[in-house]
C-alpha atoms as a PDB file:
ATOM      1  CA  UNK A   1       5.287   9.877 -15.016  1.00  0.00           C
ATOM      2  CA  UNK A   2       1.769  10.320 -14.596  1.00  0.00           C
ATOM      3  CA  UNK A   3       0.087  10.675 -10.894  1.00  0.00           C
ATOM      4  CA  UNK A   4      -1.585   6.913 -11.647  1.00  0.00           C
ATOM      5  CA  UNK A   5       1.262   5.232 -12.090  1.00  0.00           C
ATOM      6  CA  UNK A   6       3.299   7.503  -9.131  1.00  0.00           C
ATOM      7  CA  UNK A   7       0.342   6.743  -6.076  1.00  0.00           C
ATOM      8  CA  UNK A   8       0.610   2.748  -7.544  1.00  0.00           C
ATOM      9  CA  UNK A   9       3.895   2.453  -7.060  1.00  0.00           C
ATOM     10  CA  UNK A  10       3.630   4.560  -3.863  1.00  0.00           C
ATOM     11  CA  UNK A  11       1.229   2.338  -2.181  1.00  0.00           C
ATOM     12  CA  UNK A  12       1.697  -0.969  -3.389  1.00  0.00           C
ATOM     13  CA  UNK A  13       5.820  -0.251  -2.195  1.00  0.00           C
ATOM     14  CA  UNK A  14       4.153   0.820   1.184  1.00  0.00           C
ATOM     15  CA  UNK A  15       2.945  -2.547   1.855  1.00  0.00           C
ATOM     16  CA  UNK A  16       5.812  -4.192   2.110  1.00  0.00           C
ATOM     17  CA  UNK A  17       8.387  -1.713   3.544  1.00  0.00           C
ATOM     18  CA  UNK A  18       5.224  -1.295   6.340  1.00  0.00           C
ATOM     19  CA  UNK A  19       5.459  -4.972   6.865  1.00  0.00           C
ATOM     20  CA  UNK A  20       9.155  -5.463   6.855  1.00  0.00           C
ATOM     21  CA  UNK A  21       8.858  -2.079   9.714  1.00  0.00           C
ATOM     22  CA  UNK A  22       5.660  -4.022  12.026  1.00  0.00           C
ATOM     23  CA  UNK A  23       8.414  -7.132  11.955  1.00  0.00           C
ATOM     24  CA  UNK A  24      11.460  -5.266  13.235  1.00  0.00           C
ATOM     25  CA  UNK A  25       9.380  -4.094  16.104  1.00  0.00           C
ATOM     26  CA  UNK A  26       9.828  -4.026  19.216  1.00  0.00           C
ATOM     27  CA  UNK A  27       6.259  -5.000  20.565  1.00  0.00           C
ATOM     28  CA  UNK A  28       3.397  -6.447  19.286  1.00  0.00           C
ATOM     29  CA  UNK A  29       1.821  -3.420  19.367  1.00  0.00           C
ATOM     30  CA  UNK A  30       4.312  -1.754  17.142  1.00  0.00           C
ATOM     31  CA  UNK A  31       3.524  -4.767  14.863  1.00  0.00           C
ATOM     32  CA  UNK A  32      -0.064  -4.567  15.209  1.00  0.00           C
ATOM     33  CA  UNK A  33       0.546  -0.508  14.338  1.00  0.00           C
ATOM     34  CA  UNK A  34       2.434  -1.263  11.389  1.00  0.00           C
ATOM     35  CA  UNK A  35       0.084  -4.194   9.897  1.00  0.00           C
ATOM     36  CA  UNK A  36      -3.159  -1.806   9.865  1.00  0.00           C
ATOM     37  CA  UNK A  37      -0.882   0.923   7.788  1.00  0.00           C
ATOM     38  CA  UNK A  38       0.182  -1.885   5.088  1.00  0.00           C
ATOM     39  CA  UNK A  39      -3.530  -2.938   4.967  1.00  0.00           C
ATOM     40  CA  UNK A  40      -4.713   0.832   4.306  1.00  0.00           C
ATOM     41  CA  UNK A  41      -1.839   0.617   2.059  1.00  0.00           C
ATOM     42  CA  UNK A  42      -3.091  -2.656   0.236  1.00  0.00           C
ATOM     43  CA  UNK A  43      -6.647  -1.043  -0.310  1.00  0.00           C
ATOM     44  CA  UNK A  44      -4.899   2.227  -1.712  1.00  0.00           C
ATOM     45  CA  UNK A  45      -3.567  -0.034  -4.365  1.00  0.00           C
ATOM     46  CA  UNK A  46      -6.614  -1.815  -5.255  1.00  0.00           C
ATOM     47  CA  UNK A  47      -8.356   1.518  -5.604  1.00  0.00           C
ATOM     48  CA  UNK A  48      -5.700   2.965  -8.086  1.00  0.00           C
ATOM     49  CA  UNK A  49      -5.501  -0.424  -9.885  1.00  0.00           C
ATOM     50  CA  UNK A  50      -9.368   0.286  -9.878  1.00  0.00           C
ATOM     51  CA  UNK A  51      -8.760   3.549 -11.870  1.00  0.00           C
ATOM     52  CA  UNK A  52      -6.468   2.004 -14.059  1.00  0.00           C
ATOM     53  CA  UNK A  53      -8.829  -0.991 -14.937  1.00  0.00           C
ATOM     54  CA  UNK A  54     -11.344   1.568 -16.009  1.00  0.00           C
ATOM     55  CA  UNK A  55      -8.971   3.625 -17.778  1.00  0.00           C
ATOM     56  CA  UNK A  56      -8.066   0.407 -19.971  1.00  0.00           C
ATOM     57  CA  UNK A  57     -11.626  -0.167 -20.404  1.00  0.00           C
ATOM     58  CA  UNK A  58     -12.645   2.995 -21.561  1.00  0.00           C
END
């Protein structure tokens, strides 16, 4: 599997489990935590979907 298609996966699965983690908190600051990672996460995913874009381009 090539290292595109393993940090895609990687990040755009973070998202969610990250959400599904802030959720089961057990303060809003644990949710608050959690929401900023899945947003990192969610701009990781446009950057490698970015790379792929160009690679489909090229």
């Amino acid at each position: 599997m090539s290292i595109v298609k393993k940090q895609l996966i990687r990040y755009a699965t973070s998202v969610g489990a990250n959400l599904a983690e802030g959720s089961g908190g057990s303060s809003r600051k644990d949710f608050l935590y959690y929401l900023c990672i899945s947003r990192k996460s969610c701009y990781e995913t446009v950057y490698w979907l970015r790379i792929v874009n160009s690679r489909i381009d090229s």
